[in-house]
Every structure is written in structure tokens, then in C-alpha cells.
Protein backbone atom coordinates (compact mmCIF):
# COMPACT_ATOMS: atom_id res chain seq x y z
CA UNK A 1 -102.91 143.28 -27.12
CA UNK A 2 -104.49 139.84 -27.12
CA UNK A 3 -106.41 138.23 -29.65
CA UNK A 4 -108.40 138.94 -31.95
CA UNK A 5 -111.98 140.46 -30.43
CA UNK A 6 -109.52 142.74 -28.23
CA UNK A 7 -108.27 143.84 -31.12
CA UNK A 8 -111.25 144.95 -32.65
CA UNK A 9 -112.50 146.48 -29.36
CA UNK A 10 -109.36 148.68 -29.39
CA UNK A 11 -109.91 150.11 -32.95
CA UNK A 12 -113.56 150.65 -32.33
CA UNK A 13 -112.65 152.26 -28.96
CA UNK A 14 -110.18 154.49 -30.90
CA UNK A 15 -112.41 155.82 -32.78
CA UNK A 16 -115.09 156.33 -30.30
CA UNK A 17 -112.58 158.55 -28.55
CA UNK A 18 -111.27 160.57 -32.00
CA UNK A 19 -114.94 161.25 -32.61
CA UNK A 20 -115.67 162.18 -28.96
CA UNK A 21 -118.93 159.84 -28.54
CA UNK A 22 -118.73 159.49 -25.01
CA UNK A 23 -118.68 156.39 -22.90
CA UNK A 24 -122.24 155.43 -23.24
CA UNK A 25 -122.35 155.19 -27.04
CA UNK A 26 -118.75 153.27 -26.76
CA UNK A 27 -120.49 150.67 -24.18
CA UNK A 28 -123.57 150.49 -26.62
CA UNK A 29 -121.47 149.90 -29.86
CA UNK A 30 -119.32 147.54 -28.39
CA UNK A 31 -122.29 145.43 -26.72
CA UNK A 32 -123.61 142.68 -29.17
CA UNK A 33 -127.54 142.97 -29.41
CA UNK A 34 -128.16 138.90 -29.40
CA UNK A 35 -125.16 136.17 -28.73
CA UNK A 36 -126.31 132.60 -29.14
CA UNK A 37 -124.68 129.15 -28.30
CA UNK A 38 -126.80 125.97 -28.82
CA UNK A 39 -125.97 122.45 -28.98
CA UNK A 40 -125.90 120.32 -32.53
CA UNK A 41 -126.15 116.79 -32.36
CA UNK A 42 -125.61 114.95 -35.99
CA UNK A 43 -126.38 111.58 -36.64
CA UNK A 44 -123.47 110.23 -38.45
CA UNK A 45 -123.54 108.21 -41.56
CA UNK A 46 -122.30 104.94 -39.81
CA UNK A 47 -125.21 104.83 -37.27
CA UNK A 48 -123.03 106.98 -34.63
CA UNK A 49 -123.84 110.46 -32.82
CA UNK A 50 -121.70 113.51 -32.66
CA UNK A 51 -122.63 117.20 -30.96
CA UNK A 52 -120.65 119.98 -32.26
CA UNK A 53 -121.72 123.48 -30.83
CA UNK A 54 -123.35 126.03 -33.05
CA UNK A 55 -123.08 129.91 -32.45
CA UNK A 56 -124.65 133.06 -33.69
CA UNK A 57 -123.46 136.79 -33.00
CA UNK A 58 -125.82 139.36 -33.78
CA UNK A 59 -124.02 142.41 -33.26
CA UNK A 60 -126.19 145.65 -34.35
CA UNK A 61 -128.91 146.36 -36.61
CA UNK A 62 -129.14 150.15 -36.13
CA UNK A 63 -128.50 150.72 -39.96
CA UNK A 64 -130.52 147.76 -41.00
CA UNK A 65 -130.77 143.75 -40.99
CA UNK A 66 -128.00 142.26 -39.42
CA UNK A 67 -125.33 140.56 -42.62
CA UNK A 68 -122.17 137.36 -41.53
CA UNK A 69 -121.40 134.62 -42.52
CA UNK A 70 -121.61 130.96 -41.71
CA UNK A 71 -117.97 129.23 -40.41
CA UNK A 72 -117.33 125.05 -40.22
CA UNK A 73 -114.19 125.15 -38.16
CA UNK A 74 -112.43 123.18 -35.61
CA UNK A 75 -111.57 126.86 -33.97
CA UNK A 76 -114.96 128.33 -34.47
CA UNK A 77 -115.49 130.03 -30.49
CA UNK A 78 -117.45 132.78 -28.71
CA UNK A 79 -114.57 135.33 -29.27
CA UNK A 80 -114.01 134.38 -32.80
CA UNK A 81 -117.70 134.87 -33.84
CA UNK A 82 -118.26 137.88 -31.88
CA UNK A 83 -114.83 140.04 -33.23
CA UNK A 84 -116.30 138.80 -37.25
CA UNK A 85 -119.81 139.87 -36.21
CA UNK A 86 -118.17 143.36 -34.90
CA UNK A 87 -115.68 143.68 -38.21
CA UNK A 88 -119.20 142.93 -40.06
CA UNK A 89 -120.74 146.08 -38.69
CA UNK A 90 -117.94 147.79 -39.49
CA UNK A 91 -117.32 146.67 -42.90
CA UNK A 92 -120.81 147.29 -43.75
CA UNK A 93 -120.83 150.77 -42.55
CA UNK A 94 -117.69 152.17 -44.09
CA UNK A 95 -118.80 150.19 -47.42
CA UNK A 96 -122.30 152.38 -46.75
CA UNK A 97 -124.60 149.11 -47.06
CA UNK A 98 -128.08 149.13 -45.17
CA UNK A 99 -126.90 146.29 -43.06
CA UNK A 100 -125.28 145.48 -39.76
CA UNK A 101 -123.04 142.80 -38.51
CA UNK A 102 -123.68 139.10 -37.63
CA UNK A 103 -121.28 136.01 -37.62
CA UNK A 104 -121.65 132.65 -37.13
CA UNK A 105 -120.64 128.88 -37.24
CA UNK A 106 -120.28 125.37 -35.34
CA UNK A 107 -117.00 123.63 -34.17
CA UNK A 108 -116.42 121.11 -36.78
CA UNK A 109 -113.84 119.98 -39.64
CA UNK A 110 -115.95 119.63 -42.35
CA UNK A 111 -112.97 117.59 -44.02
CA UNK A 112 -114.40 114.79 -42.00
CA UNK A 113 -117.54 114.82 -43.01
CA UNK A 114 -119.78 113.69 -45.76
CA UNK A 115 -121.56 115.85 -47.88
CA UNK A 116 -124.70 114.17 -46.22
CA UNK A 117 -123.65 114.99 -43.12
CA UNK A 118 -122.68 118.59 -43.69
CA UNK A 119 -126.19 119.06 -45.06
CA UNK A 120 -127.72 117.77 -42.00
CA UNK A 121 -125.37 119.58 -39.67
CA UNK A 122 -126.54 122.42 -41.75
CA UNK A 123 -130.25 121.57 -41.16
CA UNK A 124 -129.96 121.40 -37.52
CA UNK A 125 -127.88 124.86 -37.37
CA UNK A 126 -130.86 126.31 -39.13
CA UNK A 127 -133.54 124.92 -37.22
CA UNK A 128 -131.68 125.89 -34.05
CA UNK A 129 -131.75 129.45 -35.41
CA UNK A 130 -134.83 130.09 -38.22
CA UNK A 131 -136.54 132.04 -36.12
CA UNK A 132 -133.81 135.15 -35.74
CA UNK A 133 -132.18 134.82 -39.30
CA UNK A 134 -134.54 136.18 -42.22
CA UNK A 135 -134.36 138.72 -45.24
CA UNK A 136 -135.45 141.72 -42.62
CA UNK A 137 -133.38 140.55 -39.36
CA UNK A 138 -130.05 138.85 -40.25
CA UNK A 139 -128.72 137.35 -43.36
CA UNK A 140 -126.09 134.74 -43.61
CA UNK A 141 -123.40 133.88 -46.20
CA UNK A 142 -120.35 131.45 -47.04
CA UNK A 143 -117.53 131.77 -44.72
CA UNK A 144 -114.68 129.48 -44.71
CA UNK A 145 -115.99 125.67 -44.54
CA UNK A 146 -119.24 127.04 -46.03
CA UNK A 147 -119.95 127.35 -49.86
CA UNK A 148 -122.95 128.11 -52.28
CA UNK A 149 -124.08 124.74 -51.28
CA UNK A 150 -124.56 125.39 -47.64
CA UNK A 151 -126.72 128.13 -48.32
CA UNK A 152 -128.68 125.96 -50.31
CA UNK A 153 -129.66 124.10 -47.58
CA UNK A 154 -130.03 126.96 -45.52
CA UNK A 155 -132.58 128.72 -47.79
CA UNK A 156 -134.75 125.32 -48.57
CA UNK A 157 -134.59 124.23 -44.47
CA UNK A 158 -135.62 127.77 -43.58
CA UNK A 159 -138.50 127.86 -46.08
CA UNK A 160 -140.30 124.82 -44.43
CA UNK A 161 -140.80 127.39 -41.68
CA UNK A 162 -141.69 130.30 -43.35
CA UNK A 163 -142.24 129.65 -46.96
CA UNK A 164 -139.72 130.79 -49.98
CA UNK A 165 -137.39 133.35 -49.05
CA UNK A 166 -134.41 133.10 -51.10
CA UNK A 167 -133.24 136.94 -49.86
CA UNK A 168 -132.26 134.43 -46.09
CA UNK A 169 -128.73 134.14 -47.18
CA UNK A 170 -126.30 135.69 -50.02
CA UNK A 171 -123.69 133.20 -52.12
CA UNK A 172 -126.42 131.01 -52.91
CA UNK A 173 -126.31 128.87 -56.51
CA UNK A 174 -127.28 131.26 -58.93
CA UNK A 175 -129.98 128.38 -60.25
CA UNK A 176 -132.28 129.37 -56.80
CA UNK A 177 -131.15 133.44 -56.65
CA UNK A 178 -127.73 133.71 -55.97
CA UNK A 179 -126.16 136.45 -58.03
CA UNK A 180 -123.39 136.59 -61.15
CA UNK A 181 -120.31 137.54 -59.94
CA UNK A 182 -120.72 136.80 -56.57
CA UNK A 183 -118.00 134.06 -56.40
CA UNK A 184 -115.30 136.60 -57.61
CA UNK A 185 -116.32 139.64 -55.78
CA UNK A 186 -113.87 139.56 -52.89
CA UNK A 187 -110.86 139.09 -54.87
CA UNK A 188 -112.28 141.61 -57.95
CA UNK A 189 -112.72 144.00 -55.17
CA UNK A 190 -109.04 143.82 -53.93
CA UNK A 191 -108.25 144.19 -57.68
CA UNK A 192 -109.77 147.17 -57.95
CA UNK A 193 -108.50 148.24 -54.46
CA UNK A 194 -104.54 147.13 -55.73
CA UNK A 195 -105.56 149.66 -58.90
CA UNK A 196 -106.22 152.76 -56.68
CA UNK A 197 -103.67 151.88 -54.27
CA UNK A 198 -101.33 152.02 -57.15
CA UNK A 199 -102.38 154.58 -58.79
CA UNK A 200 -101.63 156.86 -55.70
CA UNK A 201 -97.84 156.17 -55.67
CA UNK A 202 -98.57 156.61 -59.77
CA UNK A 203 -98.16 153.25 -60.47
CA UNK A 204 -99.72 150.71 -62.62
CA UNK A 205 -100.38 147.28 -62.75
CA UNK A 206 -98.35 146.05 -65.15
CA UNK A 207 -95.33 143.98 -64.38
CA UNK A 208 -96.29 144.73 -60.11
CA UNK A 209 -95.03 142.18 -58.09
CA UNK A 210 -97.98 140.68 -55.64
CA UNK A 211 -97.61 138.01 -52.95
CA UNK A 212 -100.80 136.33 -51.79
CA UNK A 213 -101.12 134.49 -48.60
CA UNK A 214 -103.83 132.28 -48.69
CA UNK A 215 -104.83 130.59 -52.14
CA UNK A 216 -108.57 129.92 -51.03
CA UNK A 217 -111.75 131.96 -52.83
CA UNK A 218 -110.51 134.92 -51.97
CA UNK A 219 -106.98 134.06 -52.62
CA UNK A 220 -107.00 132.57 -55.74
CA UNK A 221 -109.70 135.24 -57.69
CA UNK A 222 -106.93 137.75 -56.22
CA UNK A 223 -104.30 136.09 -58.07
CA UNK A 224 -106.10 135.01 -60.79
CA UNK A 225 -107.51 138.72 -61.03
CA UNK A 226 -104.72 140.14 -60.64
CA UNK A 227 -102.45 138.17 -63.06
CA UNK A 228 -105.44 138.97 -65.67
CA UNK A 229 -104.87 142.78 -65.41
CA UNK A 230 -101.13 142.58 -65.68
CA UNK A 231 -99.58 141.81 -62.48
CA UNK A 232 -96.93 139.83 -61.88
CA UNK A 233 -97.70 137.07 -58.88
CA UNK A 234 -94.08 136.37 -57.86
CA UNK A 235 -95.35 133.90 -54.62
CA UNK A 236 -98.66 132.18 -53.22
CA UNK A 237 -98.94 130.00 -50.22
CA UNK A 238 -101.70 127.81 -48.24
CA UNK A 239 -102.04 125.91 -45.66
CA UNK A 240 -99.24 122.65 -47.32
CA UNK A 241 -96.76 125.83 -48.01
CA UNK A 242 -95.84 127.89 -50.84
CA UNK A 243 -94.53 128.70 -54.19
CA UNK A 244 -92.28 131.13 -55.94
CA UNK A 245 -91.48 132.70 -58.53
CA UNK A 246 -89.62 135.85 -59.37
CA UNK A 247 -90.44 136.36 -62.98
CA UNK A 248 -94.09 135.61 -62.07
CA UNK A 249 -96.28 132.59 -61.19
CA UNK A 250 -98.49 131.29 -63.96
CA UNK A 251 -101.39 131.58 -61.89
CA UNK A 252 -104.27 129.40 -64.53
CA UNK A 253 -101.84 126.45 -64.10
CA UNK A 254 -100.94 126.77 -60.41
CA UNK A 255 -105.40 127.21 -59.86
CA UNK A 256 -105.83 124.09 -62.31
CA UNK A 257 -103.32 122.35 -60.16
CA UNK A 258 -105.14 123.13 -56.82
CA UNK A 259 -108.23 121.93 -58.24
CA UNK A 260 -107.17 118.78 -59.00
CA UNK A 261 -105.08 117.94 -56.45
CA UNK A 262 -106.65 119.97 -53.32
CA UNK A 263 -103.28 122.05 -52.85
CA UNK A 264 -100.52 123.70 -53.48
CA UNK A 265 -98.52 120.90 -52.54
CA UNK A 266 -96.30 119.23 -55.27
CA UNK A 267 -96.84 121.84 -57.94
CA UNK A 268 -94.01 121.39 -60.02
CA UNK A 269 -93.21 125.00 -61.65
CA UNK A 270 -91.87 127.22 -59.28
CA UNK A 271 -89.65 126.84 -55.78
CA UNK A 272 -91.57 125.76 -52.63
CA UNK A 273 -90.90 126.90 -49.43
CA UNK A 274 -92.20 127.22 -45.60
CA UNK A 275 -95.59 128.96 -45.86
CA UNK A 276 -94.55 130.74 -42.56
CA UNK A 277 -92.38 132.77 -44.55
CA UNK A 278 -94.12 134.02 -47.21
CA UNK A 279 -95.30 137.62 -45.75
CA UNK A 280 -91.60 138.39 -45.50
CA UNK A 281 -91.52 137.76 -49.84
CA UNK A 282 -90.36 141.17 -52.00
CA UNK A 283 -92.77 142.23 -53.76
CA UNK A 284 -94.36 145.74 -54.44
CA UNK A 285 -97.89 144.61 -52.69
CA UNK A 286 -98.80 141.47 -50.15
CA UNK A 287 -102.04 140.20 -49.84
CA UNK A 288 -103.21 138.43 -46.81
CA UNK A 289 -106.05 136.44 -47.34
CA UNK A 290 -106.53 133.44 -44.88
CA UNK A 291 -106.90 133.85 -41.62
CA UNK A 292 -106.76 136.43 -38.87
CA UNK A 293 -103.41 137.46 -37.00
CA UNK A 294 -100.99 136.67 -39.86
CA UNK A 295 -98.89 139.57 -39.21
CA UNK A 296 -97.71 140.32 -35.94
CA UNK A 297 -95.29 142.10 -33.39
CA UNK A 298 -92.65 139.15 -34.16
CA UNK A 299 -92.56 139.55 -38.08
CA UNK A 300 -94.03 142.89 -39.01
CA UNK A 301 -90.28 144.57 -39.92
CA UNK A 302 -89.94 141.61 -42.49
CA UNK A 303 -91.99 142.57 -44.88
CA UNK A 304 -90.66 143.98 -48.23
CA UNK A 305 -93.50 145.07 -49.41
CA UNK A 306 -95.20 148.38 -50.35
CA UNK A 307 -98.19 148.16 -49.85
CA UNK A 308 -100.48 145.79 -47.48
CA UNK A 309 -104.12 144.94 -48.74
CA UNK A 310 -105.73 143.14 -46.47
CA UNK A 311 -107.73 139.86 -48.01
CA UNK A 312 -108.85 137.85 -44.64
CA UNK A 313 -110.47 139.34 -41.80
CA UNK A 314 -108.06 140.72 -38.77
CA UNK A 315 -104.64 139.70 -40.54
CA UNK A 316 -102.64 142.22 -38.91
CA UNK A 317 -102.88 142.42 -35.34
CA UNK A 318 -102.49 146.27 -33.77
CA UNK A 319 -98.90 146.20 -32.92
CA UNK A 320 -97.86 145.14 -36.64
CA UNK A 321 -100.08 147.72 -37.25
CA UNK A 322 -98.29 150.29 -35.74
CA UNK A 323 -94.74 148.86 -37.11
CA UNK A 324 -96.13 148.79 -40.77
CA UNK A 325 -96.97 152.25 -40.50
CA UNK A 326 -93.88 153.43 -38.86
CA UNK A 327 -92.29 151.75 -41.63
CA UNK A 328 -93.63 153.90 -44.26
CA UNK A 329 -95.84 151.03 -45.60
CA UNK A 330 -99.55 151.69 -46.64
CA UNK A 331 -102.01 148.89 -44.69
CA UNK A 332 -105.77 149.08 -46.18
CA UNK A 333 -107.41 147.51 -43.80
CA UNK A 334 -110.00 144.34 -44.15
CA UNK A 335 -112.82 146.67 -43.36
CA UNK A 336 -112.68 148.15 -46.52
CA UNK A 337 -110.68 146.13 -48.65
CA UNK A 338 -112.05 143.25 -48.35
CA UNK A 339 -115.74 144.41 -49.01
CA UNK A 340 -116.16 143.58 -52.12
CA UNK A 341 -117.95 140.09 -51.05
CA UNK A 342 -120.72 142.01 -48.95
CA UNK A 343 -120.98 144.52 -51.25
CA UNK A 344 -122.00 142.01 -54.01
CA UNK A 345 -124.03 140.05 -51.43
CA UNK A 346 -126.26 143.19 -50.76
CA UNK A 347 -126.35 143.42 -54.59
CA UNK A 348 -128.15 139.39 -54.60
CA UNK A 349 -130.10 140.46 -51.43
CA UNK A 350 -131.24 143.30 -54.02
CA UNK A 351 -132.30 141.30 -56.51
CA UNK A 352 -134.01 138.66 -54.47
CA UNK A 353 -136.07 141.45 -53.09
CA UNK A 354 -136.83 142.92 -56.24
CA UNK A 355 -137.33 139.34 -57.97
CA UNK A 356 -135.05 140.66 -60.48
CA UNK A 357 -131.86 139.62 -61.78
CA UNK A 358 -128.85 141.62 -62.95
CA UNK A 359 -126.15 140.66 -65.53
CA UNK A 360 -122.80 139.98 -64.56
CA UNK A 361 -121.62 142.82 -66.62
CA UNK A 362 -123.95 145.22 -64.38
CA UNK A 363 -122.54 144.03 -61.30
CA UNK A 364 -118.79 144.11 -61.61
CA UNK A 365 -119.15 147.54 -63.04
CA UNK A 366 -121.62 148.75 -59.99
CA UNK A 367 -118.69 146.76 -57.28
CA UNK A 368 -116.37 148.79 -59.12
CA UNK A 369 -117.97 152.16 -58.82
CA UNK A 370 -118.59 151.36 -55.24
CA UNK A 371 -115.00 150.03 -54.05
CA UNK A 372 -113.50 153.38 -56.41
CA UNK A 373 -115.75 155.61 -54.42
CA UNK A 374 -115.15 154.07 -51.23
CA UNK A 375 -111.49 154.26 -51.67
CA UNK A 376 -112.07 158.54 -52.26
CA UNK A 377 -114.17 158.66 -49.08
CA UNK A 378 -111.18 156.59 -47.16
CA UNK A 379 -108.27 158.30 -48.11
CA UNK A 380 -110.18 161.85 -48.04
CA UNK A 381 -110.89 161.07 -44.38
CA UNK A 382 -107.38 160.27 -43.78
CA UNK A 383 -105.56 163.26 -45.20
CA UNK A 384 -108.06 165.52 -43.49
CA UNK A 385 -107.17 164.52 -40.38
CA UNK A 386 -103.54 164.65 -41.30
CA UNK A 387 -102.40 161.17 -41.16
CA UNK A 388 -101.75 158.15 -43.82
CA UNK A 389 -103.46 155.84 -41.38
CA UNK A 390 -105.86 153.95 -43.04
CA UNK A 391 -107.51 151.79 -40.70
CA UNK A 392 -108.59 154.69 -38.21
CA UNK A 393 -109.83 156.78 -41.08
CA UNK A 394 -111.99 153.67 -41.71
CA UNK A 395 -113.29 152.79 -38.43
CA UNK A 396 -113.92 156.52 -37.81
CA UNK A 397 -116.38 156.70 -40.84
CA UNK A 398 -117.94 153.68 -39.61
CA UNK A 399 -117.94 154.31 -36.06
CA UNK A 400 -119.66 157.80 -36.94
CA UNK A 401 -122.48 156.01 -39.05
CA UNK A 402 -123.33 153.19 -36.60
CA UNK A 403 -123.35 156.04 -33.99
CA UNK A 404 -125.37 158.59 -36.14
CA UNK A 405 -128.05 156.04 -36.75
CA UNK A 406 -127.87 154.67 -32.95
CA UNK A 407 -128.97 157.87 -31.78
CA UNK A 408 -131.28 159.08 -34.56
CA UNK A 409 -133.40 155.58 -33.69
CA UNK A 410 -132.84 155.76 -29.96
């Protein structure tokens, strides 16, 4: 298999086939409806000119506006963008959100550049795009590089166009609409998932050994999360290395210590080691939560744990896949698990519509009713079709309700 859009071809074209669609719907689910590329030219702070290149991926809208987020990254590219705007359609559907799947971004390290320049880059990506983004076409959110702030600038640059419309983007400051809980909803969502996941092997959280990969947003609410409800976080890692511990982490001091220091690096409780190695950690659950293609062909029968909840987008790549599940080891798979994040951004799109706000309280319990009823529908599918796998019981549900509504609008 090779990289990371063929990937998510072959799992879309897998269930195409399961559900006997035919090779016209296949052609038209695959096919994105809009793919844009467009040039960004930033005038630096110190008088200079840079052009980065910007990119939108509108996949499909057949069960409503199209929902993605926003990526600063030196490896932001056309195949990147269009496999997240695909896993966004997919992720929507099998969460059951009126919304389809967009992605985009620009080629940059936002490391190296100042917060005045990020909002200009920002600025320009949104003038570039203003006029296929809205509440009622295609709604953009945080993605890694990108933060509440960004989205900020997104909503005020798009209302000089066409007047306040805070419902543009989702993971906005809650100060101009963005929503309570939205920060924490990825990694309370996992939570909840690591609860159910448990509970079918009738197990509970306390004293569970979890490894998380990644010690970003999504990471660190995992940890932090998780810790709070009685898990034991035996290792972390990010992109300086990792950290262990087999009696457990304390996961308040290792967060205070990345944000005041920008890392994991030098945290002085605990044993560091390669970050490479850290999927291969025992523990009874591993989270991986940074980037796509984490586990592959080469270290898939080195993992010790039980169960695999995927954090990040396209982690596992098809042939670990396949090992994992040989292996006896239960893979939920980023389409679900990690939905938590849209599923509390369709809750601010909600409100912004409504020009109504919820309390915090309302929306972790309504993520929570949503994830635990998800999680039914998922592993229902699976068992009737007599298998433990996961990830095609997933894609089948939302292959089958991206399909449905394709032909019922066609």
C-alpha cells in the first residue's frame, strides 16, 4: 500500500464492494467535488516576501456543508489534504453529523513565524478562499499549526466580505462563539471511547495502563483525561522523545512542564527514551495521537498492547492493520474514535446558528451520549457481520450513508 490517500481509497473501496454499490457510486465517492491550490505571498515582518502555497479539498456535501480543518505545515500537499478531506466525510458520517468532508492548509512552519505574520498568512488564505467556505458550504476548524486564534482571524477576515458569520469556522475563542468544551472534546471523546472499549473485555479504568503517542491537544486532554478517571499513564512521547513510567506518569506535572518549557524534553520525573519506540510500550491500551502512519508493516507485532484507540488521523497504515487484528488486538479506528472534536464542533456550529449558547455541563454530557451510542452502532455492525473488525464496520456505515444520500439527491 502506499501512503496515506491510497490508504483511505482502499478502505472506502472495501466497503463499496461489501455493500455492493457498484462501480459508479465507488468512482463518485471517491471523486472530490472541488480541489483548490492557490498561491500565498506574505509580506514578512523585516520588509521581505515569502509565497507558501495554500490548498483546499472539498470532498462531498451530499449529507450537508462540507466540515476540515485548517493545517500550517512544512508537509501540508495535495495528497495529504485530499486523504483528511476523505477521512472527514467519513468521520462525519459514521458520527451521523449533517456535514461532509473538507481539509485544508498552506506549506509553512509556523514556528518561524510571528504571530503577525501568521495572522496575515491567515488573511490571505481566507481571501483566496471566502467565497467557497461559509456556514451553509464548508466550515473550517483548528488542525495542527492552527488554534482558536486562527479562526479568529478567519471569522473577522471573512466577515468584511459577507458580514458577521461566526457559524464560518468551529474552535473559535469562546469570547466571539466558540463553544465550552470544545478544546477537550477530542481527548474526552477517546475517554469515553477507552470506557466502552473496556468495559467490553469487563474492565475498568482504574489502575489501566495507557501509552499516548503524541502529547499535543489531543494528546495531552487524553492523558490528562484519562489520568482524571483513574488510569494509570505508564508512557507519553512527542516529537523531542518520551517518558516513562511504570507505576504511572503524573500527568498535571508532566502538562505544567510542557507548558513552560514547549516539550517533553528534560522533564525530570520519569525515564526518557527514543520516541520511535514508544508504540512498542506494555500497556493495556496505546493511543496514537500525532500524526498519520505511526504504525506500520515494520513494527505492528511490537505492540503490547490491548487495545489500539486511534487519536490522530490515519495512524495505522492497512498492513498493521491487518497484523493488529491477526494478533487478537482490538484497533478503533480514527473515524470514530477520534470524533469527538467534530462532534463538539457541530455542537458550536449549533449554537452559532441558533445564537444560543450551551453550558459546558450540557455539552460533555450530549458528546458523551453521542460517542456511547456511536460505539453500540459500531460494534453492532461488526458482530453482525461476524467479524471483530472495527474499521470496516465503520467505513461500511459511512460508506452506506454518503451513498444513501448520494442517490436520494441525485
Amino acid at each position: 500500500m502506499e501512503g496515506f490517500l491510497e490508504s483511505v481509497r482502499y478502505y472506502v473501496t472495501r466497503a463499496v464492494e461489501q455493500l455492493d454499490l457498484g462501480d459508479r457510486m465507488e468512482h463518485e465517492l471517491l471523486t472530490p467535488r472541488r480541489e483548490i491550490r492557490f498561491e500565498c505571498t506574505l509580506p514578512l515582518d523585516n520588509g521581505e516576501r515569502a509565497t507558501y502555497v495554500g490548498y483546499r479539498t472539498q470532498h462531498d456535501d451530499a449529507r450537508g456543508p462540507m466540515k476540515g480543518g485548517i493545517r500550517f505545515n512544512p508537509a501540508v500537499n495535495p495528497d495529504e489534504v485530499g486523504a483528511l478531506a476523505s477521512l472527514m466525510t467519513w468521520k462525519t458520517a459514521v458520527a451521523d453529523l449533517p456535514y461532509g468532508g473538507a481539509k485544508g492548509g498552506i506549506d509553512c512552519d509556523p514556528r518561524n513565524l510571528s504571530a503577525q505574520e501568521l495572522q496575515r498568512l491567515t488573511r490571505i488564505w481566507t481571501d483566496q478562499l471566502h467565497d467557497v467556505i461559509g456556514p451553509n458550504r464548508d466550515i473550517p476548524a483548528p488542525d495542527l499549526g492552527t488554534n482558536a486564534q486562527t479562526m479568529a482571524w478567519v471569522v473577522d477576515q471573512y466577515a468584511k466580505y459577507h458580514g458577521w458569520s461566526p457559524a464560518v469556522t468551529t474552535g473559535k475563542p469562546l469570547e466571539i462563539g466558540g463553544s465550552p468544551g470544545r478544546d477537550a472534546a477530542t481527548g474526552r471523546g477517546i475517554v469515553e471511547v477507552m470506557r466502552l472499549a473496556l468495559a467490553d473485555r469487563q474492565q475498568d479504568m482504574a489502575g489501566t495502563g495507557v501509552v499516548v503517542q503524541g502529547f499535543g491537544n489531543v494528546g495531552s486532554w487524553t492523558a490528562r483525561l484519562a489520568a482524571i478517571a483513574g488510569a494509570k499513564v505508564v508512557a507519553v512521547s512527542d516529537i523531542t522523545g518520551a517518558i516513562r513510567d511504570p507505576d504511572g506518569l503524573d500527568i498535571p506535572h508532566v502538562f505544567e512542564h510542557v507548558r513552560a518549557t514547549g516539550s517533553l524534553g528534560g522533564y525530570p520525573n520519569g525515564e526518557s527514551f527514543a520516541g520511535s519506540e514508544i508504540t512498542a510500550e506494555p500497556c493495556d491500551i496505546l493511543v496514537p495521537a500525532a500524526i498519520e502512519g505511526v504504525l506500520t508493516s515494520a513494527n505492528a507485532a511490537d505492540v503490547q498492547a490491548a487495545v489500539v484507540i486511534e487519536g490522530a488521523n490515519g495512524p495505522t497504515t492497512p498492513e498493521a492493520d491487518e497484523i493488529l487484528r491477526e494478533r487478537g488486538i482490538t484497533v478503533v479506528p480514527d473515524i470514530f474514535a477520534n470524533g469527538g472534536g467534530v462532534t463538539v464542533s457541530y455542537f458550536e456550529w449549533v449554537q452559532n446558528v441558533q445564537r444560543y449558547s450551551w453550558t459546558e455541563d450540557r455539552v460533555n454530557r450530549e458528546l458523551q451520549e453521542r460517542m456511547t451510542a456511536g460505539y453500540h452502532r459500531l460494534t453492532s455492525e461488526a458482530k453482525a457481520a461476524g467479524s471483530s473488525d472495527l474499521r470496516a464496520a465503520a467505513f461500511r456505515l459511512a460508506v452506506g450513508r454518503v451513498a444513501a444520500a448520494t442517490r436520494l439527491r441525485s
